[in-house]
C-alpha atoms as a PDB file:
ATOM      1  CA  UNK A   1      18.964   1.311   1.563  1.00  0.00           C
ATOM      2  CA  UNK A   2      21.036   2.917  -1.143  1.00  0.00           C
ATOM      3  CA  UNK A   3      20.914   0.390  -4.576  1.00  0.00           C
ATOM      4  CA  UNK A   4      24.688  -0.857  -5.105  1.00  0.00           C
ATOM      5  CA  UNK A   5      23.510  -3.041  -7.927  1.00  0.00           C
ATOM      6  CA  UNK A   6      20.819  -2.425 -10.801  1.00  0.00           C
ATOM      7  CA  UNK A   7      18.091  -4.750 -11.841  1.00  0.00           C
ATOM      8  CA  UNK A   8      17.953  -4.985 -15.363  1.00  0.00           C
ATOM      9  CA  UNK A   9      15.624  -7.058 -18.010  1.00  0.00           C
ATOM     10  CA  UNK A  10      14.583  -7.037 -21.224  1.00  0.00           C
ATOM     11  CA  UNK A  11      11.958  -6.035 -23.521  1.00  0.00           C
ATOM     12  CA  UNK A  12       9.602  -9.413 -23.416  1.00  0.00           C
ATOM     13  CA  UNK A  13       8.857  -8.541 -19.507  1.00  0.00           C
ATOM     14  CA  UNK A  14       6.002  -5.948 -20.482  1.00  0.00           C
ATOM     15  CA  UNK A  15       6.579  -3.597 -17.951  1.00  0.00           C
ATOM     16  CA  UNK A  16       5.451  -0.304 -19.405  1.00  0.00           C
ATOM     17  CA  UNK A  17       7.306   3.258 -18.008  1.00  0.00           C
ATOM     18  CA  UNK A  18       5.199   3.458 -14.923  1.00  0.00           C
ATOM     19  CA  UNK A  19       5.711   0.237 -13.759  1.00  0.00           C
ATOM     20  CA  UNK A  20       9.239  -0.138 -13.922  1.00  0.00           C
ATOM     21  CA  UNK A  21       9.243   3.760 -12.685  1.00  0.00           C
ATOM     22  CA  UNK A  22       7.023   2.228  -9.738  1.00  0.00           C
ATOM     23  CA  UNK A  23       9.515  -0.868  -8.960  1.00  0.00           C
ATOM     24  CA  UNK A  24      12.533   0.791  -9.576  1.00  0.00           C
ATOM     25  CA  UNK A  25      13.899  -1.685 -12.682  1.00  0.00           C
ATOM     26  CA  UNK A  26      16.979   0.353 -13.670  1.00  0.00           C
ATOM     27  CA  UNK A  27      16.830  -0.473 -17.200  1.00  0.00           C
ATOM     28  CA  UNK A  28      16.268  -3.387 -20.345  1.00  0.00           C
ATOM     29  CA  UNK A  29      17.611  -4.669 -22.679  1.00  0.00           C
ATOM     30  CA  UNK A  30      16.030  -4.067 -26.376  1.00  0.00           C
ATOM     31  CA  UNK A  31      15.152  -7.413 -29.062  1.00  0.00           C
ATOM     32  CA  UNK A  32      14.857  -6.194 -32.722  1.00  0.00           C
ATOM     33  CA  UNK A  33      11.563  -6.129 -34.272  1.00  0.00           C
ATOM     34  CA  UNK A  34      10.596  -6.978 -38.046  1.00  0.00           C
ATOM     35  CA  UNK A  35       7.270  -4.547 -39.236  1.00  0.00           C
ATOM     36  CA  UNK A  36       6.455  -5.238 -42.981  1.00  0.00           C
ATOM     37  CA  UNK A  37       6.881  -2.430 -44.635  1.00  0.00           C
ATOM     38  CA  UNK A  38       9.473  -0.463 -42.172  1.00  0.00           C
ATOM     39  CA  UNK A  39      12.979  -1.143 -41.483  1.00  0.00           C
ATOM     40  CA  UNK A  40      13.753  -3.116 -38.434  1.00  0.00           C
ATOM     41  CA  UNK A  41      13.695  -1.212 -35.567  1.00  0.00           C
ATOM     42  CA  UNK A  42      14.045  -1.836 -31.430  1.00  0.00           C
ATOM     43  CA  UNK A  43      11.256  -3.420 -29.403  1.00  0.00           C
ATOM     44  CA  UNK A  44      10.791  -0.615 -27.067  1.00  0.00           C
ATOM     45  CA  UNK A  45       8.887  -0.481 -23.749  1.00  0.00           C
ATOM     46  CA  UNK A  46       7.551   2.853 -23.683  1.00  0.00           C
ATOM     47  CA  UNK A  47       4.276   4.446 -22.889  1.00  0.00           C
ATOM     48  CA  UNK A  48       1.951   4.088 -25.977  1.00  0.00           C
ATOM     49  CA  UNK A  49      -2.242   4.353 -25.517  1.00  0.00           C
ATOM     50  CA  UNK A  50      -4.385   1.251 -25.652  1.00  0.00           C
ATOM     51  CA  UNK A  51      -5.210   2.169 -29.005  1.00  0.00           C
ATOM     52  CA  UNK A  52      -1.299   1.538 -30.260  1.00  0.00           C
ATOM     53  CA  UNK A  53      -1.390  -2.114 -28.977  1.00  0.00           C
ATOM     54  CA  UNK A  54      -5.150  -2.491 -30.862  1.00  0.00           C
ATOM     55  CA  UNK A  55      -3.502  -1.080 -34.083  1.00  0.00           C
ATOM     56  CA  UNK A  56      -0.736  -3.615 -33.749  1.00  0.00           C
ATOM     57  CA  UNK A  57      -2.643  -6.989 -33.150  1.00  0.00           C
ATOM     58  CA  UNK A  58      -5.501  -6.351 -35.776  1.00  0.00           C
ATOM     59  CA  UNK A  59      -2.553  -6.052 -38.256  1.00  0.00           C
ATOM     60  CA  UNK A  60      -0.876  -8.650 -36.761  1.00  0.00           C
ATOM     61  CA  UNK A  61      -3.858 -11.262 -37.342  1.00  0.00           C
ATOM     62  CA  UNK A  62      -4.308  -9.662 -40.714  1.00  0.00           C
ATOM     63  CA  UNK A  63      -0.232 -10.730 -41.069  1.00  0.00           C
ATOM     64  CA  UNK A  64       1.024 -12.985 -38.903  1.00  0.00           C
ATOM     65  CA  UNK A  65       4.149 -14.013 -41.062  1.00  0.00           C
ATOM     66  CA  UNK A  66       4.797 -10.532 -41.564  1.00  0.00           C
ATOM     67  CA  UNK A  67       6.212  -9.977 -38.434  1.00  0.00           C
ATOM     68  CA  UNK A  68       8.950 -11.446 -36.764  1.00  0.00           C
ATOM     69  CA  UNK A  69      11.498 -11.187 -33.643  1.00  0.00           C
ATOM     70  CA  UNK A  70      15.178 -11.215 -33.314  1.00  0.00           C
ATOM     71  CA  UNK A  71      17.223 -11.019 -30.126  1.00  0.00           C
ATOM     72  CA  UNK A  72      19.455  -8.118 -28.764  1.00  0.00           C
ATOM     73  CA  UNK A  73      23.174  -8.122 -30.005  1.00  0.00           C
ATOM     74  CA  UNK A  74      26.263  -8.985 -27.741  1.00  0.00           C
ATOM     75  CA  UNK A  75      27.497  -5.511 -28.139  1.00  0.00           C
ATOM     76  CA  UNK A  76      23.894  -3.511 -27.455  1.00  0.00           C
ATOM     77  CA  UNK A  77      23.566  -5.844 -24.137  1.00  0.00           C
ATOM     78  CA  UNK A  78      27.508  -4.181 -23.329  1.00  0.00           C
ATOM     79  CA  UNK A  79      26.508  -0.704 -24.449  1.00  0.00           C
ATOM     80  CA  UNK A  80      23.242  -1.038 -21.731  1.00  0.00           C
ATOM     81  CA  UNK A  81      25.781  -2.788 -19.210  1.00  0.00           C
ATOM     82  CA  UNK A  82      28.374  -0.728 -19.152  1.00  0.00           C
ATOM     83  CA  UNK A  83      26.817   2.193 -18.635  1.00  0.00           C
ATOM     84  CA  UNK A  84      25.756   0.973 -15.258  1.00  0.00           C
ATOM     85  CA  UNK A  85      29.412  -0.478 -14.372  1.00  0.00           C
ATOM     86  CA  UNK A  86      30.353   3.116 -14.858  1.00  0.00           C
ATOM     87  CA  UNK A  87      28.326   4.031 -12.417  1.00  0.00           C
ATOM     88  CA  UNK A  88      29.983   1.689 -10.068  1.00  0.00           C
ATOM     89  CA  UNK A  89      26.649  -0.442  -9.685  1.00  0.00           C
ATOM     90  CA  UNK A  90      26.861  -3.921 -10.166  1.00  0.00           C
ATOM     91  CA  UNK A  91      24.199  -5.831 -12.318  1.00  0.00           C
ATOM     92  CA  UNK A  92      21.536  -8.661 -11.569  1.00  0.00           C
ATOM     93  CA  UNK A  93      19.747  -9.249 -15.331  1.00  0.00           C
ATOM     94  CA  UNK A  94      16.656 -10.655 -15.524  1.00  0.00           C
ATOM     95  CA  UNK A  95      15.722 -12.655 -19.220  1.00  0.00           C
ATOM     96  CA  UNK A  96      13.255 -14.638 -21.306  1.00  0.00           C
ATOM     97  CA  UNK A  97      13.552 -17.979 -21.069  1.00  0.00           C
ATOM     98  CA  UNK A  98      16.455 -19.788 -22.928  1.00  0.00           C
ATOM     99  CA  UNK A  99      13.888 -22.133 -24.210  1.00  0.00           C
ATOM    100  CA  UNK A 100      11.962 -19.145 -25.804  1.00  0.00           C
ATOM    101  CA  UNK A 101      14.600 -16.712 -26.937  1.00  0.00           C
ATOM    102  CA  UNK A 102      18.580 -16.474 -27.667  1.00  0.00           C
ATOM    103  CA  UNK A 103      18.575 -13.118 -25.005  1.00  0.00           C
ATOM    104  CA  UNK A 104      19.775 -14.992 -22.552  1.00  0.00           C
ATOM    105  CA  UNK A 105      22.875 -16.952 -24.002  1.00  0.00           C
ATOM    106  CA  UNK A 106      23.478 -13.210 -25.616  1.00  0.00           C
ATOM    107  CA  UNK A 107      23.393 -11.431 -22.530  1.00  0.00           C
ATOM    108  CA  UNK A 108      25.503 -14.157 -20.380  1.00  0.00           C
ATOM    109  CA  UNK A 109      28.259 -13.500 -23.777  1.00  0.00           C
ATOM    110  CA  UNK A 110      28.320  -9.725 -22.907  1.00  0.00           C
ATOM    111  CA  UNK A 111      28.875 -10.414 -19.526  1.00  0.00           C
ATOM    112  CA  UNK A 112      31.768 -12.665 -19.672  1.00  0.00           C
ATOM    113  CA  UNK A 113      32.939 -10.220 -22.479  1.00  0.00           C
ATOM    114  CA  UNK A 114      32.493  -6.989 -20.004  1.00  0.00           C
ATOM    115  CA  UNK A 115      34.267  -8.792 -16.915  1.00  0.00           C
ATOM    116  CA  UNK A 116      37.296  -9.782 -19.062  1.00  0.00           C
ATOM    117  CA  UNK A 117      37.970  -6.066 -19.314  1.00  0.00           C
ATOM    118  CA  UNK A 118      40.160  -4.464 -16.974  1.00  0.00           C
ATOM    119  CA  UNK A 119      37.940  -1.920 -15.040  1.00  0.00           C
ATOM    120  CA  UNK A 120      35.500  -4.245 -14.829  1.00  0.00           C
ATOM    121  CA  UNK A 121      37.502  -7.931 -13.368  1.00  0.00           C
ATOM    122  CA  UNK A 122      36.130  -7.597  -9.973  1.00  0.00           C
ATOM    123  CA  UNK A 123      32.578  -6.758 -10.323  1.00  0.00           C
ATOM    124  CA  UNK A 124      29.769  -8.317 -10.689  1.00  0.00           C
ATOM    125  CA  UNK A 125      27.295  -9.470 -13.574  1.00  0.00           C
ATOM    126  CA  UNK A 126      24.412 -12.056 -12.586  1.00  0.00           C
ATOM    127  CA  UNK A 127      22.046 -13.466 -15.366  1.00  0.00           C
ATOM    128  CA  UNK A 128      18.981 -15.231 -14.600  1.00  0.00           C
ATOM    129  CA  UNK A 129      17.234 -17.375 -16.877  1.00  0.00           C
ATOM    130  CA  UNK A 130      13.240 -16.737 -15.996  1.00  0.00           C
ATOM    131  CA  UNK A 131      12.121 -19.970 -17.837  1.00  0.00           C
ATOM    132  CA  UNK A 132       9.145 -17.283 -18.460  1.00  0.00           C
ATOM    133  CA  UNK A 133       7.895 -14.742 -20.723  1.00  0.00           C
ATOM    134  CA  UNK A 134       6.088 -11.489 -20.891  1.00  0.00           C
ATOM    135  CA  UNK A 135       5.228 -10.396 -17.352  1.00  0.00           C
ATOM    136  CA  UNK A 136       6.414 -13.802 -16.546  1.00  0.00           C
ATOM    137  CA  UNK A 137      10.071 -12.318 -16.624  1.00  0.00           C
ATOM    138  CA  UNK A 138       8.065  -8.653 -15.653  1.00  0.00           C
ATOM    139  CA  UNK A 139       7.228 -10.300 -12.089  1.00  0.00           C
ATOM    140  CA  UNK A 140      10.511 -11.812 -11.693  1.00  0.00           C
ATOM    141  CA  UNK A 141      11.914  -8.184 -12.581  1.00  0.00           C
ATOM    142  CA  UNK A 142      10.070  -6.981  -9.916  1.00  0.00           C
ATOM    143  CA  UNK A 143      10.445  -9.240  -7.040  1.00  0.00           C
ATOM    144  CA  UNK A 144      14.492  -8.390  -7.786  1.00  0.00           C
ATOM    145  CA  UNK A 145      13.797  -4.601  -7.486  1.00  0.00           C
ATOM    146  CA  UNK A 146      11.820  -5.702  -3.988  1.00  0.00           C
ATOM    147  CA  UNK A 147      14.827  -7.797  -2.665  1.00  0.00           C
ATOM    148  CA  UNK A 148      16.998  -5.312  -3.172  1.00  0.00           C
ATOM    149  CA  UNK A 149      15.144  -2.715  -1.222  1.00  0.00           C
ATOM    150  CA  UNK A 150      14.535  -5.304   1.462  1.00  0.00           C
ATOM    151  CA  UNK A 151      18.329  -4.966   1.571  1.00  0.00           C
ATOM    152  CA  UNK A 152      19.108  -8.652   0.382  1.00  0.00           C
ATOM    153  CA  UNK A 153      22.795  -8.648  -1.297  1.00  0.00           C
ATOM    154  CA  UNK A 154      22.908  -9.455  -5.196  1.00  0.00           C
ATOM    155  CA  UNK A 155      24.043 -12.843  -4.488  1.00  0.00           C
ATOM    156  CA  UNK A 156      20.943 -13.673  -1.806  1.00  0.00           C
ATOM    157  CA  UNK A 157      18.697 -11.672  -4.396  1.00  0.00           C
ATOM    158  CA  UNK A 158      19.921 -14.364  -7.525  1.00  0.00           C
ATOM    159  CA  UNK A 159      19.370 -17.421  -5.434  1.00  0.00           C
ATOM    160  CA  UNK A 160      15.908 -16.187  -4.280  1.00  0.00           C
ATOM    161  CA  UNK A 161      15.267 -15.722  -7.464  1.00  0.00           C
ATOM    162  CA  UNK A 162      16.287 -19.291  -8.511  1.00  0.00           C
ATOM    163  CA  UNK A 163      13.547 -20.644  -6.213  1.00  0.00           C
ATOM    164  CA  UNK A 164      10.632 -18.679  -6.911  1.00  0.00           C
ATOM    165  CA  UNK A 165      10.881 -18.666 -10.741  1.00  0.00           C
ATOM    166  CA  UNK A 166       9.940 -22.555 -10.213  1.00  0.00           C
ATOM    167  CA  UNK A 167       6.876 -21.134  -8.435  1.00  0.00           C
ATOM    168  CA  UNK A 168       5.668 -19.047 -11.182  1.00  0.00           C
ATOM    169  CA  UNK A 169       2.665 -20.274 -12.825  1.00  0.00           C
ATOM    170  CA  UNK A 170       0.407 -18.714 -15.608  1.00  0.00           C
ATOM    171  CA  UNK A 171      -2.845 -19.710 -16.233  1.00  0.00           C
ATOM    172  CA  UNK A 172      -5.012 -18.410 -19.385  1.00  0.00           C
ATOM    173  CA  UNK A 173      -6.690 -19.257 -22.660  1.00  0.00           C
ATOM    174  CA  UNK A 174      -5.025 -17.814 -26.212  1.00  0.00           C
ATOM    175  CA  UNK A 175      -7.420 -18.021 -29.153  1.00  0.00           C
ATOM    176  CA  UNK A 176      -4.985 -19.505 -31.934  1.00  0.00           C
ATOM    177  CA  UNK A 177      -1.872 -21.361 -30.914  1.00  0.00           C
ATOM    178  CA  UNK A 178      -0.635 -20.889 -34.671  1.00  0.00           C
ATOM    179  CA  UNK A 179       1.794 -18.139 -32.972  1.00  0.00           C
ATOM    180  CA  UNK A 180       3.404 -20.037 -30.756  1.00  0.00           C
ATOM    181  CA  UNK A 181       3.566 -23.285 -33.131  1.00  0.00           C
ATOM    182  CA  UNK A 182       5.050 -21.245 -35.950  1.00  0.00           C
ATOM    183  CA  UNK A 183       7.952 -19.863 -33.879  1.00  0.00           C
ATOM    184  CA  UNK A 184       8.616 -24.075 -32.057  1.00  0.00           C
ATOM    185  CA  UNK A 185       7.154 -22.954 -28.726  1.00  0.00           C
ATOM    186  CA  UNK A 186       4.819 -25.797 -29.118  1.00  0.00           C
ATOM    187  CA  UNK A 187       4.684 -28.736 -31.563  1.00  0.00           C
ATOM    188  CA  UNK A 188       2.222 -28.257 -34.695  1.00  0.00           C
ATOM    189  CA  UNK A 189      -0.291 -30.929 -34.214  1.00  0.00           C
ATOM    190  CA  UNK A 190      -1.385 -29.212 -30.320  1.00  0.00           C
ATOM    191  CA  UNK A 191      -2.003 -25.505 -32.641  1.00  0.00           C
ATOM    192  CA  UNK A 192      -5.141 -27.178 -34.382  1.00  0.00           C
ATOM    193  CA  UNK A 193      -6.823 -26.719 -30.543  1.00  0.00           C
ATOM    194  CA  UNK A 194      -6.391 -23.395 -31.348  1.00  0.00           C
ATOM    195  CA  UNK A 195      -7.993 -22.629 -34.748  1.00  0.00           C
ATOM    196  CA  UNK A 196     -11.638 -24.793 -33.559  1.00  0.00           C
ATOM    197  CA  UNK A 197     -13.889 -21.940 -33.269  1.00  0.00           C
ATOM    198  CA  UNK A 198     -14.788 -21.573 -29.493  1.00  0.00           C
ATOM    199  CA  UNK A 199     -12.095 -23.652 -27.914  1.00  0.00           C
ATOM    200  CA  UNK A 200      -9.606 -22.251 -25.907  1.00  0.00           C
ATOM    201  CA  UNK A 201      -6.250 -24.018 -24.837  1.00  0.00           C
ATOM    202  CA  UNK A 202      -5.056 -23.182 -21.481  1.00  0.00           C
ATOM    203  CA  UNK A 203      -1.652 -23.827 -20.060  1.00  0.00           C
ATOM    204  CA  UNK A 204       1.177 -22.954 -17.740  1.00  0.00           C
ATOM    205  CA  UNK A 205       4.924 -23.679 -17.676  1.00  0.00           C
ATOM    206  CA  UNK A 206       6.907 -26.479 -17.828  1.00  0.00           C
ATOM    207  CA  UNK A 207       9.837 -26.712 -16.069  1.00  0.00           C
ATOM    208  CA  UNK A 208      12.222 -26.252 -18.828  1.00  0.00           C
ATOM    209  CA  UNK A 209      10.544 -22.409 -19.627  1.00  0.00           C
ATOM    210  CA  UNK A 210       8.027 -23.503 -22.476  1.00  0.00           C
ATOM    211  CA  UNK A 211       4.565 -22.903 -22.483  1.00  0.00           C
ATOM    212  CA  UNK A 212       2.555 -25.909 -21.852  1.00  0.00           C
ATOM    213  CA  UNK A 213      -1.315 -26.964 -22.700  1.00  0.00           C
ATOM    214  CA  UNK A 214      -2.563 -28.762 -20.048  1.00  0.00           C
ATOM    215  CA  UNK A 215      -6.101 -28.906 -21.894  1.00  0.00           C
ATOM    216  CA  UNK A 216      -9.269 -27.160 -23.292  1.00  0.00           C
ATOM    217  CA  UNK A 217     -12.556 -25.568 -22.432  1.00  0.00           C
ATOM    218  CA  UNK A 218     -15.017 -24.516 -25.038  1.00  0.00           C
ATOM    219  CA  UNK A 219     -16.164 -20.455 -24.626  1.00  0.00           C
ATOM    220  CA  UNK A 220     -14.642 -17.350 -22.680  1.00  0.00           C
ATOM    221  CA  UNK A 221     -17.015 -17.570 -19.809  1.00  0.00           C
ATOM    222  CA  UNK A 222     -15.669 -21.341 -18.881  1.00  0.00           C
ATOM    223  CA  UNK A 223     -12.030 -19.862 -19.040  1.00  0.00           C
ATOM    224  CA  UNK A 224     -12.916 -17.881 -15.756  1.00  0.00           C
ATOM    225  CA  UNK A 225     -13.605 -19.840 -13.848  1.00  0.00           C
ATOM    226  CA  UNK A 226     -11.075 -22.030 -14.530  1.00  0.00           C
ATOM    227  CA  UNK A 227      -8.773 -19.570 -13.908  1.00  0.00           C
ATOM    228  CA  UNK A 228      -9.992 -19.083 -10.397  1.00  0.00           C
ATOM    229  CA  UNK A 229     -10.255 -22.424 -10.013  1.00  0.00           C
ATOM    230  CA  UNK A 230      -6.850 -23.863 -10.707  1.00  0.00           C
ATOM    231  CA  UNK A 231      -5.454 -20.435  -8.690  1.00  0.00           C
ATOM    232  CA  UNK A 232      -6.976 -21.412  -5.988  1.00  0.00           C
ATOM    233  CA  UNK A 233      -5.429 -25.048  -6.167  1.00  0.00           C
ATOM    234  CA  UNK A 234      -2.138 -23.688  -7.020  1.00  0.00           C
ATOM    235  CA  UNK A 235      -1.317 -20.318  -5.586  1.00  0.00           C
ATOM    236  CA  UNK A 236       0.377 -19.747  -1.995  1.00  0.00           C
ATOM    237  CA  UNK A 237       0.183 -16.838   0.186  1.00  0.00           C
ATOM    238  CA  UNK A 238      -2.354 -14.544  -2.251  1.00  0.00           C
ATOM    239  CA  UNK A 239      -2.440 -12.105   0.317  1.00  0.00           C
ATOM    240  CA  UNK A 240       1.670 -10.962  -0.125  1.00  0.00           C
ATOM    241  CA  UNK A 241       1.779 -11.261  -3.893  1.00  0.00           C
ATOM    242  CA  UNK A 242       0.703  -8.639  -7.264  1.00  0.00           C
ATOM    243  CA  UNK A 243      -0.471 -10.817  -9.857  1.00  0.00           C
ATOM    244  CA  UNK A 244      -0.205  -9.448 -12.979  1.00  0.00           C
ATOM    245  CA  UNK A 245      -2.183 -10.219 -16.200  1.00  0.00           C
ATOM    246  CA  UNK A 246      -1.116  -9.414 -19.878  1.00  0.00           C
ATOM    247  CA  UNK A 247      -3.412  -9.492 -22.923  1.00  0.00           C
ATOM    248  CA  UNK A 248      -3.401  -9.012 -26.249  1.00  0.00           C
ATOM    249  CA  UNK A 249      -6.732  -7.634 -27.847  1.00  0.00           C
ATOM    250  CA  UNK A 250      -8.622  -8.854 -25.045  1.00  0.00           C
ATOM    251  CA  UNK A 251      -8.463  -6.116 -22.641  1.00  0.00           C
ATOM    252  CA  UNK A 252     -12.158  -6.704 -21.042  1.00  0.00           C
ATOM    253  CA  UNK A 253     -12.064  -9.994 -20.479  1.00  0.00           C
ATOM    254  CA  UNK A 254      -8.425  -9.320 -18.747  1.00  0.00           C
ATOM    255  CA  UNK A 255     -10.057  -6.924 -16.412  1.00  0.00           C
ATOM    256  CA  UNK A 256     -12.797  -9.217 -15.418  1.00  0.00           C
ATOM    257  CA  UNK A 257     -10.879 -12.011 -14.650  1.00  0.00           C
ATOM    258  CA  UNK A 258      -8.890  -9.770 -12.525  1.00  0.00           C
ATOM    259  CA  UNK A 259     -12.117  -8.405 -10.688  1.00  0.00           C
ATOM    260  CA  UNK A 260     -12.835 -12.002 -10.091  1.00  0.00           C
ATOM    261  CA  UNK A 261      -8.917 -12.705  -8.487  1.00  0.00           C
ATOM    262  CA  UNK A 262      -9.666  -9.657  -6.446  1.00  0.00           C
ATOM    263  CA  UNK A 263     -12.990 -10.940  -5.029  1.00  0.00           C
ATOM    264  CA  UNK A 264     -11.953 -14.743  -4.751  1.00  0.00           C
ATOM    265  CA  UNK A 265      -8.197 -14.614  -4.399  1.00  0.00           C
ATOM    266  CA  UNK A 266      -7.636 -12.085  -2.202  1.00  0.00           C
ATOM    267  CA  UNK A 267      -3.921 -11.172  -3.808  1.00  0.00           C
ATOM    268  CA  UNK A 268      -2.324  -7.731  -2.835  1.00  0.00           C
ATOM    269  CA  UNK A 269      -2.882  -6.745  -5.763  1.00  0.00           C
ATOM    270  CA  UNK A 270      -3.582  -7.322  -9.128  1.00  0.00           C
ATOM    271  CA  UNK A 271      -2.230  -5.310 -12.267  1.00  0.00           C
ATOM    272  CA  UNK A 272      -3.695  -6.149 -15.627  1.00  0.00           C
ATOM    273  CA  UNK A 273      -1.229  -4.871 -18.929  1.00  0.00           C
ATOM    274  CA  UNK A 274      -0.923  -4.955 -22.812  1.00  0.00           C
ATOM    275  CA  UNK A 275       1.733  -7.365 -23.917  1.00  0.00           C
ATOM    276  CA  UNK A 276       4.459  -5.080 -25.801  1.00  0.00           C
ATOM    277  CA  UNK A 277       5.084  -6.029 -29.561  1.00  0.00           C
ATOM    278  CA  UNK A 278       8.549  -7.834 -28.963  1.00  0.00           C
ATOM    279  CA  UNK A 279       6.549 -10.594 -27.154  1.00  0.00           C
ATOM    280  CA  UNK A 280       3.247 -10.290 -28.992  1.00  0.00           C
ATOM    281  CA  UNK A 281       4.427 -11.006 -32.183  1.00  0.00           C
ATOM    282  CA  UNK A 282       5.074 -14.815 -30.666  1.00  0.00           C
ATOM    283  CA  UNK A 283       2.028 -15.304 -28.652  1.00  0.00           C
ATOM    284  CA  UNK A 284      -0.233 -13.272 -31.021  1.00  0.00           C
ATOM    285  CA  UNK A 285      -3.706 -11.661 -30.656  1.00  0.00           C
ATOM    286  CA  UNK A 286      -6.439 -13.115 -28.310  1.00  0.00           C
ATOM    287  CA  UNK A 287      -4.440 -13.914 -25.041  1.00  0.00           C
ATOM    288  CA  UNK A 288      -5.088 -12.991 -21.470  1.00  0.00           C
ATOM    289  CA  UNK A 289      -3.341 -14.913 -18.526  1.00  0.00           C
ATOM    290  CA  UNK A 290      -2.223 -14.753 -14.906  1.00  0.00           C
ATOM    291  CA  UNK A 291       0.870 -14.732 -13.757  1.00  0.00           C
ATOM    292  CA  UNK A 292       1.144 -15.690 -10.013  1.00  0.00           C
ATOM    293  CA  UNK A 293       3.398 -17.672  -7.372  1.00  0.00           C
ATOM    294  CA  UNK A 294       2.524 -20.594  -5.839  1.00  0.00           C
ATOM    295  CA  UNK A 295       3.009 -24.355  -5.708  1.00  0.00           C
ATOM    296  CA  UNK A 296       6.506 -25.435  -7.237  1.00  0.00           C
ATOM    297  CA  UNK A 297       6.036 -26.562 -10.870  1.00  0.00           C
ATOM    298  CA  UNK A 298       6.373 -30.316 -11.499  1.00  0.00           C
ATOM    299  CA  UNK A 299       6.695 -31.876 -14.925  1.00  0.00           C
ATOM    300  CA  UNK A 300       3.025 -31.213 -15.365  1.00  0.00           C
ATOM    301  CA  UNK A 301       1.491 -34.148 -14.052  1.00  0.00           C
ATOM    302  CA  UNK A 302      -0.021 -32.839 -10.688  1.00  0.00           C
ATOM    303  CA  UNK A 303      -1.076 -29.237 -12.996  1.00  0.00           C
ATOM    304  CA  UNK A 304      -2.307 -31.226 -15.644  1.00  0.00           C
ATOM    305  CA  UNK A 305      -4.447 -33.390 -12.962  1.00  0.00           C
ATOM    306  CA  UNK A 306      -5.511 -30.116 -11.288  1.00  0.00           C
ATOM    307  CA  UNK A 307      -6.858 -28.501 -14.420  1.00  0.00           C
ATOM    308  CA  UNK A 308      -8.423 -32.048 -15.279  1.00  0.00           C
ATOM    309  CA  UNK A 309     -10.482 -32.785 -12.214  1.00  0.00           C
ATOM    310  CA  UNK A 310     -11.673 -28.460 -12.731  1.00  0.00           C
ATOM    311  CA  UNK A 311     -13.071 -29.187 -16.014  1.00  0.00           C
ATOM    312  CA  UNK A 312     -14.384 -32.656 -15.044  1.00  0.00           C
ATOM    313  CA  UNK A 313     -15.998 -31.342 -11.524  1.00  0.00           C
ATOM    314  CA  UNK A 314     -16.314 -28.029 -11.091  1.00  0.00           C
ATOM    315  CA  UNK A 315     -17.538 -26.453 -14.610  1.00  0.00           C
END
């Protein structure tokens, strides 16, 4: 079916080159990027080795108030719009969560400001708030480019949307919640977890788009198999569904918790990718987690039961 509307995101979703080459995601949106030492510059999402992300993160943990994010401008989200309006393609624009970033507020602005203009009154511009990050909103990019080859219009491709980002889970340890503490994506007290040598918080999402801990284990080789575990509690139909997994500096331990998806989840498939700067710089180094489709999220107290009876029982 010939696209009459392009699926757009931004640069948290992680999707390098070939993958949004792969999906067919039209385009994203660029945040702003603080580097000490450089002027600010765009948070791109092109192809760099595995060596560039390694670079990044060791400097990072060497620096971690060095660096900071800022969101995309009303008038660069217009400039990226517009030049698909031109094309006479509507837009459906996928974001990081509002509880995460400003990119979404922004881009619903340039929106309103685009279809106030005369050419553009009749068309249309649909925003949707992931309540995710990284390949969180990367997923949800996706599953827009796959609607819209299944030939679902961009109104039945939004409110698909609407119900399966509250099916989105993630499920991973981070070494040191000081990243997401110090930019309010958790409260202060819950980063200590995350600086006791050893112990790695886990989480997933809460339904308002933050990241959540739902507990502890102590050592890497725990963290797989709670991984598995709670998947298996949590996810529905494996076999029709890529999950993906971002990391930062942990790149092996990615892969083999994706072998062990493969083997015990059965998914479709399973893609494992670095975590771009413009979303690093808020999670920081030492992350790997899942992101997957499955049970609708609740306010945590059936997840946070899940991951408790894992740890009690089955470790």
């Amino acid at each position: 079916m010939e696209k009459n509307y392009a699926v757009l995101t931004d640069s948290t979703s992680d999707l390098s080159p070939k993958l949004r080459e792969r999906f067919g995601i039209d385009d994203y949106f660029r945040g702003v990027i603080s580097i000490p030492g450089c002027p600010d510059a765009e948070g791109d999402l092109e192809e760099h080795e595995d060596s560039y992300f390694d670079d990044f993160y060791q400097k990072l943990k060497a620096n971690p108030k060095g660096y900071k994010t800022a969101a995309i401008g009303v008038g660069s989200v217009k400039e990226r719009m517009r030049a698909w309006l031109d094309k006479g393609m509507d837009i459906l624009a996928v974001t990081i969560s509002s509880a995460l970033s400003a990119v979404y507020k922004v881009t619903v602005e340039a929106a309103k400001e685009l279809l106030a203009e005369e050419p553009y009154k009749e068309r249309k511009i649909l925003v949707l708030d992931s309540h995710r990050y990284s390949l969180g909103v990367g997923s949800l990019a996706v599953r827009a480019a796959e609607h819209r080859k299944e030939g679902l219009s961009i109104e039945e491709n939004f409110a698909l949307l609407e119900k399966e980002r509250e099916c989105l889970h993630q499920m991973g340890p981070i070494d040191d919640l000081y990243y997401v503490a110090s930019k309010g994506r958790i409260s202060n007290a819950k980063a200590f977890f995350g600086t006791v040598f050893g112990i790695k918080p886990m989480g997933d999402f809460s339904p308002e788009g933050m990241v959540q801990p739902l507990g502890k284990v102590s050592g890497i080789e725990k963290s797989y198999r709670v991984i598995v575990e709670y998947m298996k509690k949590t996810i529905r139909d494996p076999g029709s569904q890529i999950v993906f997994i971002s990391q930062t500096l942990r790149r092996a331990q990615a892969e083999k918790a994706a072998e062990l998806i493969r083997q015990e989840i059965q998914p479709r498939e399973v893609i494992v990718s670095n975590i771009y700067p413009n979303t690093g710089i808020n999670c920081g180094p030492g992350l790997f987690a899942a992101f997957y489709y499955g049970t609708p999220i609740t306010d945590l107290s059936y997840e946070k039961g899940v991951f408790e009876d894992i740890v009690k029982n089955r470790l």
